[in-house]
Protein backbone atom coordinates (compact mmCIF):
# COMPACT_ATOMS: atom_id res chain seq x y z
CA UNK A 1 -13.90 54.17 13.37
CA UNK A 2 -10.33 54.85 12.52
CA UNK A 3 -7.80 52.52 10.90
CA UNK A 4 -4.69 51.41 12.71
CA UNK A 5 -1.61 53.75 12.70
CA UNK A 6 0.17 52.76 9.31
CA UNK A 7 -2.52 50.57 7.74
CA UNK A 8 -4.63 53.42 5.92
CA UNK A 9 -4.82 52.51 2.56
CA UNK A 10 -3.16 53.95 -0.72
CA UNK A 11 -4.76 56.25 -2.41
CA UNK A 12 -6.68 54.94 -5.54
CA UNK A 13 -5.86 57.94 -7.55
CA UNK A 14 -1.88 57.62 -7.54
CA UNK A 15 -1.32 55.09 -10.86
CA UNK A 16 2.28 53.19 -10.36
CA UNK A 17 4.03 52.69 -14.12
CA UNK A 18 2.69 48.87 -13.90
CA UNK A 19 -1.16 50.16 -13.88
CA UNK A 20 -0.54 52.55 -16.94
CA UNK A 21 -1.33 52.03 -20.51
CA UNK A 22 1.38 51.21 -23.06
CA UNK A 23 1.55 54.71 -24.20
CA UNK A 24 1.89 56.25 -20.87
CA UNK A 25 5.03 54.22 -19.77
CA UNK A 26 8.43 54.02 -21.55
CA UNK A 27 9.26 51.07 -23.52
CA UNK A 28 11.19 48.35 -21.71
CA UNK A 29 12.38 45.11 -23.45
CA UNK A 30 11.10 41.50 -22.16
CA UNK A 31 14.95 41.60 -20.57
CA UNK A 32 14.46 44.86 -18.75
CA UNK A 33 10.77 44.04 -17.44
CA UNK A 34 11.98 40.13 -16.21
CA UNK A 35 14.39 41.93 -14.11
CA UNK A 36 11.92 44.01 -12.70
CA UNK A 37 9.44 41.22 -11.96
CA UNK A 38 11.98 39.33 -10.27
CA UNK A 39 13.11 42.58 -8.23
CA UNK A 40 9.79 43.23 -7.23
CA UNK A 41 8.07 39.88 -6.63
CA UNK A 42 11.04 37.36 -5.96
CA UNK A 43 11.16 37.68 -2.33
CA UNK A 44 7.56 37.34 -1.76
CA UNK A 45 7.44 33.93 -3.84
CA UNK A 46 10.76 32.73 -2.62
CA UNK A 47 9.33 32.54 0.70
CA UNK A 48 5.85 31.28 -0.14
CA UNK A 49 7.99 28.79 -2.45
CA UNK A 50 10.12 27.52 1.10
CA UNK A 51 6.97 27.11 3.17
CA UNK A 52 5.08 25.12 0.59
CA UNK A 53 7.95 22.64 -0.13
CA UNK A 54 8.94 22.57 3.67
CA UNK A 55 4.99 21.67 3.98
CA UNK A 56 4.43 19.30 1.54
CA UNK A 57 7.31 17.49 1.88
CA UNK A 58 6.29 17.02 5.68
CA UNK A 59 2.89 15.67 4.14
CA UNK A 60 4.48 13.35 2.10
CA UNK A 61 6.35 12.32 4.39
CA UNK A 62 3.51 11.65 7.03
CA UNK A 63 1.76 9.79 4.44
CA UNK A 64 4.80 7.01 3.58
CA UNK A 65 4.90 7.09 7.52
CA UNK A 66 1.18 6.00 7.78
CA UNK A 67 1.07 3.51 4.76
CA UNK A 68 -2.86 4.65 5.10
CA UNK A 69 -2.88 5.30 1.29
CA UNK A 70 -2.18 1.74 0.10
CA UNK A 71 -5.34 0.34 2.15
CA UNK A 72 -7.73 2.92 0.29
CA UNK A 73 -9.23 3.19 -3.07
CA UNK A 74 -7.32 5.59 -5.58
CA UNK A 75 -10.80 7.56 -6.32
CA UNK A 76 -10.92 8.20 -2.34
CA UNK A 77 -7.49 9.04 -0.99
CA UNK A 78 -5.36 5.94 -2.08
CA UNK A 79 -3.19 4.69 -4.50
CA UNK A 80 0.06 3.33 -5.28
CA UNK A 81 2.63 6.04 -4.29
CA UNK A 82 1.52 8.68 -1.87
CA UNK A 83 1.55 11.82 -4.18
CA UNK A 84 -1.51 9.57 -6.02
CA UNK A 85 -3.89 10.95 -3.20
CA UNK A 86 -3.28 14.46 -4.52
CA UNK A 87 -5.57 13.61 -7.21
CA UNK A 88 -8.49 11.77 -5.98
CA UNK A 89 -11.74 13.12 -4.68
CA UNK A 90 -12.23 16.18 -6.63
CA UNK A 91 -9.22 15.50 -8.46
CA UNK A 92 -10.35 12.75 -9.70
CA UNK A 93 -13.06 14.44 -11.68
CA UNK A 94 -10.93 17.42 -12.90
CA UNK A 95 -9.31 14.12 -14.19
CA UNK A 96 -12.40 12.82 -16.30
CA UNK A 97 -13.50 16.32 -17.22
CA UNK A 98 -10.21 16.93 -18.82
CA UNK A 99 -9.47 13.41 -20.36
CA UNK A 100 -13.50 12.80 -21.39
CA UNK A 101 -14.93 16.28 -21.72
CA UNK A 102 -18.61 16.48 -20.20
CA UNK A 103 -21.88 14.48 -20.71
CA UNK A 104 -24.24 16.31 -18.73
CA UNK A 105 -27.02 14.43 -17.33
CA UNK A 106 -29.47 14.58 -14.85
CA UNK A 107 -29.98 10.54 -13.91
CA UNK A 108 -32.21 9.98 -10.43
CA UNK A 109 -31.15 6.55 -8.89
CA UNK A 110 -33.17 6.54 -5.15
CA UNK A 111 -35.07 8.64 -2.49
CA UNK A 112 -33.51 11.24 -1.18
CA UNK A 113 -30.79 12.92 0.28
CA UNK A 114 -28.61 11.33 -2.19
CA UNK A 115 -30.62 11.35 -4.89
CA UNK A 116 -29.59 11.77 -8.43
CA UNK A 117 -26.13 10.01 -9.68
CA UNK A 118 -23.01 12.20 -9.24
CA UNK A 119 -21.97 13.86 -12.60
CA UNK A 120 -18.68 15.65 -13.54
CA UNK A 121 -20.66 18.56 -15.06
CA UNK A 122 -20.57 19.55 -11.47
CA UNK A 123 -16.80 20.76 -11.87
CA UNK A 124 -16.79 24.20 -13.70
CA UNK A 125 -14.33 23.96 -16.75
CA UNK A 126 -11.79 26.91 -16.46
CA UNK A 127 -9.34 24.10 -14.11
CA UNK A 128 -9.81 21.08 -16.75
CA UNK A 129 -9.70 22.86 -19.21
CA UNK A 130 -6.25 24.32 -18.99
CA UNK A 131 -5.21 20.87 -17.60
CA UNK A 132 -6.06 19.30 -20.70
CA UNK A 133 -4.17 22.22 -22.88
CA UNK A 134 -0.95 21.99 -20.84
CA UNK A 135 -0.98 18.17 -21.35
CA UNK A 136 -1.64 18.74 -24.85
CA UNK A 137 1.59 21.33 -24.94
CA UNK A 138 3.91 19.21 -22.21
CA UNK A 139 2.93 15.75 -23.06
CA UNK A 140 2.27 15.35 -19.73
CA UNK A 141 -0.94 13.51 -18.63
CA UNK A 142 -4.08 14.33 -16.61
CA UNK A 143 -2.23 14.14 -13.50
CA UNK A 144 1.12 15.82 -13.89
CA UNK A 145 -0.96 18.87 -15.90
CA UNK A 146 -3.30 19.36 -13.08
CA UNK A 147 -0.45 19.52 -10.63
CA UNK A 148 1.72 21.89 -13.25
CA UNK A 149 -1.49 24.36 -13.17
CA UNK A 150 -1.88 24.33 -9.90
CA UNK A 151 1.37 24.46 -8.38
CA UNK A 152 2.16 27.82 -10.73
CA UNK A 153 -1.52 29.67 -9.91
CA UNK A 154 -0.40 28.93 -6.45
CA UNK A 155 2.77 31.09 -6.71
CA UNK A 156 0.42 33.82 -8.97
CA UNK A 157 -1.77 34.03 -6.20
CA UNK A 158 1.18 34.53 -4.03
CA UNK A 159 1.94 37.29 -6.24
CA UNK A 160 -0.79 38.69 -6.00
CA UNK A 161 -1.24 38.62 -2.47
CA UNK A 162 2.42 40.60 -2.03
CA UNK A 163 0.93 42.98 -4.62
CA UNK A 164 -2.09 44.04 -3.25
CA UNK A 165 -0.99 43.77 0.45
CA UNK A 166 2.15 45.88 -0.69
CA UNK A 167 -0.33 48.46 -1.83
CA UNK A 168 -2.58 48.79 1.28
CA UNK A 169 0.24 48.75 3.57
CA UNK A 170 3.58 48.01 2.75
CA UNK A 171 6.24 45.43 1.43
CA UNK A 172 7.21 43.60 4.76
CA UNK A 173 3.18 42.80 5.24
CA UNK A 174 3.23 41.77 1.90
CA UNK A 175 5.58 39.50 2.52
CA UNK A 176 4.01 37.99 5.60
CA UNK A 177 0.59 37.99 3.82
CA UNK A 178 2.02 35.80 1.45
CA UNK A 179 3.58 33.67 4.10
CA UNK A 180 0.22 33.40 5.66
CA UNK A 181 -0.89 31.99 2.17
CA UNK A 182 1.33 29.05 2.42
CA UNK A 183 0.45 27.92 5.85
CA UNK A 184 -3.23 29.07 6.21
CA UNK A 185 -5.82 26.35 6.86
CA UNK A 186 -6.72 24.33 4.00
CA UNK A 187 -4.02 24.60 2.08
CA UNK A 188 -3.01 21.72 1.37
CA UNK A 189 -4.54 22.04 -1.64
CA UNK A 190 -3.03 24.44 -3.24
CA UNK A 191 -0.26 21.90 -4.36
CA UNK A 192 -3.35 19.24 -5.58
CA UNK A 193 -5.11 18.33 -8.67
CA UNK A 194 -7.86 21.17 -7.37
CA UNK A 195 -9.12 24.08 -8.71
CA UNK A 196 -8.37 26.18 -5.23
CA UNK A 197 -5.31 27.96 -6.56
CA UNK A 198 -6.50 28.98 -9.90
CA UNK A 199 -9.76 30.39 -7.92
CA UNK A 200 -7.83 32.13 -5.41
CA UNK A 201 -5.48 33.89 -8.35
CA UNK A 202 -8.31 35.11 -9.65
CA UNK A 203 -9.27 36.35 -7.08
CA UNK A 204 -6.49 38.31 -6.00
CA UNK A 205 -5.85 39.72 -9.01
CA UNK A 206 -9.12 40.99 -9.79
CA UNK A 207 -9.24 42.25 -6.26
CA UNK A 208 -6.03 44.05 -7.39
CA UNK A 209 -7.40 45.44 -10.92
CA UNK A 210 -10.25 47.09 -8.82
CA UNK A 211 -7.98 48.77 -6.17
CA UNK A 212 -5.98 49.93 -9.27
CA UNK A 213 -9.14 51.54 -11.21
CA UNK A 214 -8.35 49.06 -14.58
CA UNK A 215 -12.48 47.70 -14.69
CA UNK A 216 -12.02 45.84 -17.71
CA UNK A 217 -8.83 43.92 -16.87
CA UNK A 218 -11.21 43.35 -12.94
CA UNK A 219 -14.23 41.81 -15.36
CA UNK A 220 -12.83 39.83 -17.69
CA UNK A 221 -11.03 38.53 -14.28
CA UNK A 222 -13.58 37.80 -12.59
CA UNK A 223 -15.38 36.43 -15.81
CA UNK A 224 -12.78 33.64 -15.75
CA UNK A 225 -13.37 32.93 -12.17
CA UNK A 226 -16.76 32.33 -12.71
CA UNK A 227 -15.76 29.81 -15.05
CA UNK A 228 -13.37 27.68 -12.40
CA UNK A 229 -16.09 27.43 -9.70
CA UNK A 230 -19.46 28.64 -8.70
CA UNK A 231 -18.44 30.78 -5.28
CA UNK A 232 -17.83 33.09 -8.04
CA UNK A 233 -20.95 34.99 -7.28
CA UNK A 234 -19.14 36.62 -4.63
CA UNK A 235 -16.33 37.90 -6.21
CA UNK A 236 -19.39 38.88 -9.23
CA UNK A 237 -20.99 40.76 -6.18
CA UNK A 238 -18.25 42.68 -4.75
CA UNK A 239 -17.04 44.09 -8.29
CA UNK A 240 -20.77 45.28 -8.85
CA UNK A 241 -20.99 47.37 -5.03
CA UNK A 242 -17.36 48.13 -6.21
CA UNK A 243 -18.61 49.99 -9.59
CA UNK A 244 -21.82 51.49 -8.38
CA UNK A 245 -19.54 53.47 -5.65
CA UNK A 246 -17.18 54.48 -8.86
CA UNK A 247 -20.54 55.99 -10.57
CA UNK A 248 -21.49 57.26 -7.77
CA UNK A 249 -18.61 58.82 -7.11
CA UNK A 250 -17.72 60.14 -10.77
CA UNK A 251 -14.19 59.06 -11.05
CA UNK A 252 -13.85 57.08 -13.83
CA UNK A 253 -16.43 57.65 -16.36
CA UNK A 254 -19.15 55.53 -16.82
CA UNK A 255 -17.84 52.94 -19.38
CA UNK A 256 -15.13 51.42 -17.30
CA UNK A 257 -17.50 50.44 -14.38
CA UNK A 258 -20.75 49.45 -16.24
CA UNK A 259 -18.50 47.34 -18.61
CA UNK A 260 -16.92 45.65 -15.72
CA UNK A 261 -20.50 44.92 -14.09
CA UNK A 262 -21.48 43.12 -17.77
CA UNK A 263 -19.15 40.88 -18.23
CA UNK A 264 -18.06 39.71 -14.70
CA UNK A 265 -21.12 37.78 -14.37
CA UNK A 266 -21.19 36.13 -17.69
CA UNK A 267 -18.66 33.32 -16.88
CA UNK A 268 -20.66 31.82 -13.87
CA UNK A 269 -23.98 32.06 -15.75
CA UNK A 270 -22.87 31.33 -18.92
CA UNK A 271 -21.10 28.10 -17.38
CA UNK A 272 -24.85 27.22 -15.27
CA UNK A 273 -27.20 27.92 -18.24
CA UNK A 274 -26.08 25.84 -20.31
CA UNK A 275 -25.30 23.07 -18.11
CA UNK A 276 -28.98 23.46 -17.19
CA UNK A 277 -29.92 23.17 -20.59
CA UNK A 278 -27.90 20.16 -21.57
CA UNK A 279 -29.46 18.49 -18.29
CA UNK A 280 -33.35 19.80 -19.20
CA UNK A 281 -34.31 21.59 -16.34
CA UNK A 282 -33.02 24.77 -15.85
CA UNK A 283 -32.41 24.12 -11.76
CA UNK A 284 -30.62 20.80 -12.99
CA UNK A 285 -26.89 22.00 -11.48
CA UNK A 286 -28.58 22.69 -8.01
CA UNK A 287 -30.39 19.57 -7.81
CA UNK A 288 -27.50 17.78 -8.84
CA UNK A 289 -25.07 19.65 -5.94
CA UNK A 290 -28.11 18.29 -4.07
CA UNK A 291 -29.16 14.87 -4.83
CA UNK A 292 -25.57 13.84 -5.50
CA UNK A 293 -22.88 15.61 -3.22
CA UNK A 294 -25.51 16.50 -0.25
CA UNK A 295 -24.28 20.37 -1.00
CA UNK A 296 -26.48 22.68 -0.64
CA UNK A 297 -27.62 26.24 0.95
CA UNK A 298 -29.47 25.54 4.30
CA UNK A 299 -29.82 28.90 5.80
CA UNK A 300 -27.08 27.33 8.20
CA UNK A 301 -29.15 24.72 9.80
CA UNK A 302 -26.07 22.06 9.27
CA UNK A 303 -23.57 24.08 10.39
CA UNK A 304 -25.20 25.00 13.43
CA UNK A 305 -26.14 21.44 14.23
CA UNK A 306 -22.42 20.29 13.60
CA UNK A 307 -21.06 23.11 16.06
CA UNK A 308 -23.68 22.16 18.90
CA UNK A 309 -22.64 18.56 18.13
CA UNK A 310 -19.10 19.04 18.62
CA UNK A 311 -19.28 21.78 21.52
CA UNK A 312 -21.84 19.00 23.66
CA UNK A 313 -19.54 16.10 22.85
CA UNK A 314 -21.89 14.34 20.98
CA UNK A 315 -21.51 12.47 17.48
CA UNK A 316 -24.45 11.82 14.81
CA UNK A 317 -24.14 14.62 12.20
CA UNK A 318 -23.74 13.88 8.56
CA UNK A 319 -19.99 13.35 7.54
CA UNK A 320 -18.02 12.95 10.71
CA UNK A 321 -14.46 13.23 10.57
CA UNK A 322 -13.47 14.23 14.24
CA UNK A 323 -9.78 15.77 13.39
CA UNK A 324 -10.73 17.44 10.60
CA UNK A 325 -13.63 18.84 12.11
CA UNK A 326 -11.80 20.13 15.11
CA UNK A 327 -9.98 22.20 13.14
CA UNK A 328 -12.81 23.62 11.06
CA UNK A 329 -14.49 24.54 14.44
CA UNK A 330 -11.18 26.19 15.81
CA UNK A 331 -10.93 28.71 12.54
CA UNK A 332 -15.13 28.97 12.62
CA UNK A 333 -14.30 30.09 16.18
CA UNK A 334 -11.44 32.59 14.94
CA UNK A 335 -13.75 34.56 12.09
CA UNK A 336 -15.58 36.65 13.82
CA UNK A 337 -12.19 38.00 15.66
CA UNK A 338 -10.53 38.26 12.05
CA UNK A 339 -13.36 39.64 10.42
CA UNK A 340 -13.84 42.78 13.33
CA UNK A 341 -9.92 43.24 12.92
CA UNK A 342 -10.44 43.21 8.88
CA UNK A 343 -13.29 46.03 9.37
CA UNK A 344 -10.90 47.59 11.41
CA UNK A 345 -8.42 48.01 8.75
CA UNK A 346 -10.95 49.70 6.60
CA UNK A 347 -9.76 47.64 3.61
CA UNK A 348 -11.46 48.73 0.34
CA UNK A 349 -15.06 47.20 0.16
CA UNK A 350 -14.24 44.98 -2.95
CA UNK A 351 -12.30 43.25 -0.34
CA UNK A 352 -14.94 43.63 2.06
CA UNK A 353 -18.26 42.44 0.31
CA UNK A 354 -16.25 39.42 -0.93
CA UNK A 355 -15.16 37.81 2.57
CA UNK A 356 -18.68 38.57 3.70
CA UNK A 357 -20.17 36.98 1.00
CA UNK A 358 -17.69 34.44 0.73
CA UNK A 359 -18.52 33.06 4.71
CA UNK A 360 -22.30 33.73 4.35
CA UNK A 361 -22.14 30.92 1.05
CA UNK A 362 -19.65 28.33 3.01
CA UNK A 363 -21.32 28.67 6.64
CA UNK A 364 -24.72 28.84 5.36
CA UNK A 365 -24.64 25.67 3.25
CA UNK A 366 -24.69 22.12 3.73
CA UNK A 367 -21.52 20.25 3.31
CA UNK A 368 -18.54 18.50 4.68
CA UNK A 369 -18.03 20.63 7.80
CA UNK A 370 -14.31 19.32 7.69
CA UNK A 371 -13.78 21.16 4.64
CA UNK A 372 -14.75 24.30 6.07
CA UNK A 373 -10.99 25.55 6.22
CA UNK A 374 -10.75 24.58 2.38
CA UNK A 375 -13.64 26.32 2.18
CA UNK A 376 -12.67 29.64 3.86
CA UNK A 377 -9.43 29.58 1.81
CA UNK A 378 -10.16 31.90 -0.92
CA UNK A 379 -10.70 34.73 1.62
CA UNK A 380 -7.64 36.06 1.24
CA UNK A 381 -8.40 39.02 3.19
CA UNK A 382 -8.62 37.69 6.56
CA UNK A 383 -4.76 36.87 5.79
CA UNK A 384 -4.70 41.08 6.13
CA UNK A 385 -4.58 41.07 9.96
CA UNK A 386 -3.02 38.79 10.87
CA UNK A 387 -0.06 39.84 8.39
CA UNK A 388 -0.13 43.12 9.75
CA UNK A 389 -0.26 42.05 13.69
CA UNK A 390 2.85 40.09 12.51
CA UNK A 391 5.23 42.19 11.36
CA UNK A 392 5.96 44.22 14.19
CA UNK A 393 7.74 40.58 15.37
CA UNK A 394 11.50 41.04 14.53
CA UNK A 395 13.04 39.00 11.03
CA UNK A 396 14.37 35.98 13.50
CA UNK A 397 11.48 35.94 15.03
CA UNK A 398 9.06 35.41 12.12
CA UNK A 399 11.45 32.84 10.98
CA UNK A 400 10.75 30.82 13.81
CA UNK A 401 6.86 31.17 13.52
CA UNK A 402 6.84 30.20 9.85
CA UNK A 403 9.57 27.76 10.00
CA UNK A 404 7.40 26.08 12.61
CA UNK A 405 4.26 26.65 11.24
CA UNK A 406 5.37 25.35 7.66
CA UNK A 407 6.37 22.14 8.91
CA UNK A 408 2.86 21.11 10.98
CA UNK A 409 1.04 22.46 7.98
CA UNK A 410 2.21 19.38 6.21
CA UNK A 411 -0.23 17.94 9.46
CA UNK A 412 -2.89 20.25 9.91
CA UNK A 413 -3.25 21.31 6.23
CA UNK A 414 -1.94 18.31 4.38
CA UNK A 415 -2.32 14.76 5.87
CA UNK A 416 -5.60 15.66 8.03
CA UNK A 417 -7.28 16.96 5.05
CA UNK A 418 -6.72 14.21 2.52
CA UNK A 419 -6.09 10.83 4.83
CA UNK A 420 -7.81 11.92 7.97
CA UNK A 421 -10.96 13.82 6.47
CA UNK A 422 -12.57 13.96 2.92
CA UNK A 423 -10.57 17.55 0.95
C-alpha cells in the first residue's frame, strides 16, 4: 500500500531546533522565542480563533432566538442568560468538583439500570482541578475559570494540531487541520465548562512528543491525560505499541521508551484506584458509570440497536434525541471512509492505535448515542484526510467552505448539542 503523492511522512530521525535539548540549541531570550511562536503558530490559531467566535457567536445567538434556555433547569441546559447552558450537564459537576472537592461514595438507591446515586467522583480531576487554581489566581469563579481553561487548551490543541500536521505533511494542511478542529462535529464543546479541550491537547501533544522521539516529555503527557478522563487508556495504549516498535527497532536506547511505558499509565490508574478504594470495592468507578449514568461497555449491542432503530424508522431506544442522533449516525456512517483514507496516509501508528482504540471504546459502549460526535472528537486524526483532500481547493475557495461551515457549526455543533440533545 503506498501513501498519497506528498503525504509520506517526515522522517523521525531529522530533530528541528524546537525538539533539541537546551544545550544543543543557541540561547534565545523570552523576546526572541515569542516572536518565533507567533511566526510559527499565529496563522494556524488566528484562523481556528475566527471559526470558533464566528461559531459560537451563531450559537448564542440561536439560543436568545429560541428562549429554550429560560424554560429549563440550570443543571440541564437552562439558566438565566444563554452562555449559563455552557456549564450545565457535565459542567455542572466540574463545577462541584472544583468548588467542593470529592466525597466518593458508592450509595445504591433502586433496581437496576439506574442503580446507584450519581457521584462527582465520576469526573477525573486534571479539568477541576486547574479550574479551581485559575479561580484561585484570577478571582474568577467556578464558571468563568472553567471557561478560561477551556477556551485556551482549545487554541493549544489547535497548536498542536498545525504542529504535528505541519510535520507529516506540510504548513497549508496544517492549517486546514486546524480549521477542521474548529468546525468538526461536537465541538461545541470546546468553548464549555468541559474537559474535551484539555483532553484533546493532550492528546495532540503527546501524539507530537512521540513523532518527535522526546518519550519522557510523551509520558508524563499522557500521564496527565489520564488524569482529565478515563478514554485515556487509548492514548496509554498507543504510546506502549509506540515504544515496543522503538526497542524493537534500537533507535533510542532503552530508557527513553520503557520510561515512557511506566509512567503513562499511572495517571488513569492512579486516578481509578483510589477512587475504588475511597468507594470500598475496587470495581466501584465502573459500577458507578453503570448504575448511575447508564455508561457502560456493551460489546456494541446499544449502538447497533440505535442504528437499526434509526435506519427502520422506528423509535424506543434508550435516550432519544432525534436531531442529535441524526447527526451522530451521519459521522458513524462517515468513519469507516475516514478511517480507510487515514490507513491510506500511513500516518505513524501512535496515531493509528489511538483512533482505533478510541472508536472501539465510544461505539462499543453504552451511552447517549447523540453524543457520539462529542465522543469521536478527540480523534484528531481523522481531521488528517480530510485536511489533506482540502487543500488542493484554491485560498478563496476554502474561505467559502469554512466561512460557511463556521457559521452552521454554531447549529450542528452548538445549539443541537446542548438545547436539542443532552452534550
Amino acid at each position: 500500500m503506498t501513501a498519497i503523492p506528498g503525504t509520506e511522512p517526515a522522517e523521525l530521525d531529522e530533530q528541528p531546533d524546537s525538539a533539541k535539548g537546551p544545550a544543543e540549541r543557541p540561547q534565545e531570550s523570552l523576546r526572541a522565542w515569542f516572536g518565533r511562536v507567533y511566526q510559527e503558530y499565529g496563522p494556524a490559531l488566528a484562523v481556528f480563533g475566527l471559526l470558533k467566535l464566528t461559531g459560537f457567536t451563531v450559537f448564542l445567538w440561536l439560543l436568545t432566538w429560541s428562549g429554550e434556555y429560560l424554560t429549563k433547569n440550570p443543571r440541564f441546559g437552562g439558566g438565566a442568560r444563554p452562555w449559563d447552558v455552557l456549564a450545565g450537564w457535565d459542567g455542572w459537576w466540574y463545577r462541584q468538583v472544583a468548588e467542593n472537592g470529592y466525597d466518593p461514595r458508592l450509595v445504591k438507591i433502586g433496581p437496576p439500570p439506574f442503580e446507584f446515586e450519581q457521584n462527582s467522583v465520576a469526573f477525573f480531576p486534571l479539568y477541576p482541578g486547574l479550574m479551581k487554581l485559575v479561580s484561585a489566581v484570577t478571582g474568577l469563579g467556578s464558571y468563568g475559570a472553567g471557561m478560561l481553561v477551556s477556551v485556551v487548551a482549545s487554541f493549544v490543541a489547535a497548536a498542536g494540531i498545525y504542529a504535528l500536521t505541519s510535520r507529516l505533511f506540510d504548513r497549508r494542511t496544517g492549517l486546514i487541520a486546524a480549521a477542521v478542529w474548529a468546525v468538526f462535529p461536537g465541538s461545541g464543546v470546546e468553548w464549555a465548562v468541559y474537559s474535551d479541550s484539555l483532553f484533546v491537547a493532550l492528546a495532540v501533544w503527546a501524539g507530537w512528543f512521540v513523532l518527535e522521539r522526546r518519550w519522557l516529555a510523551a509520558g508524563i503527557t499522557v500521564f496527565m491525560a489520564g488524569l482529565n478522563r478515563p478514554t485515556a487508556a487509548a492514548l496509554v495504549a498507543a504510546l506502549g505499541v509506540a515504544a515496543l516498535i522503538a526497542l524493537y527497532r534500537r533507535r533510542d536506547g532503552w530508557l527513553g521508551p520503557v520510561s515512557a511505558v511506566l509512567i503513562a499509565p499511572l495517571g488513569i490508574f492512579g486516578y481509578l484506584a483510589w477512587a475504588n478504594w475511597r468507594m470500598g470495592d475496587w470495581s466501584a468507578y465502573f459500577k458507578l458509570q453503570k448504575g448511575g449514568w447508564l455508561h457502560f461497555f456493551d460489546y456494541g449491542e446499544h449502538t447497533f440497536n440505535v442504528l437499526r432503530t434509526i435506519l427502520l424508522g422506528q423509535g424506543g431506544y434508550a435516550f432519544t434525541y432525534p436531531t442529535e442522533d441524526m447527526i451522530a449516525l451521519v459521522l458513524v456512517v462517515l468513519l469507516p471512509v475516514l478511517l480507510f483514507l487515514l490507513i491510506r496516509l500511513r500516518v505513524p501508528v501512535f496515531l493509528l492505535v489511538f483512533t482505533l482504540i478510541t472508536i472501539v471504546l465510544v461505539l462499543g459502549s453504552a451511552q447517549i448515542f447523540g453524543n457520539t460526535s462529542r465522543y469521536l472528537l478527540p480523534c484528531f486524526p481523522l481531521f488528517l484526510p480530510i485536511a489533506v483532500a482540502l487543500r488542493r481547493l484554491s485560498l478563496p475557495s476554502l474561505g467559502v467552505l469554512f466561512g460557511v461551515t463556521a457559521v452552521a457549526s454554531g447549529w450542528y455543533a452548538g445549539y443541537v448539542l446542548f438545547e436539542l440533545g443532552i452534550p
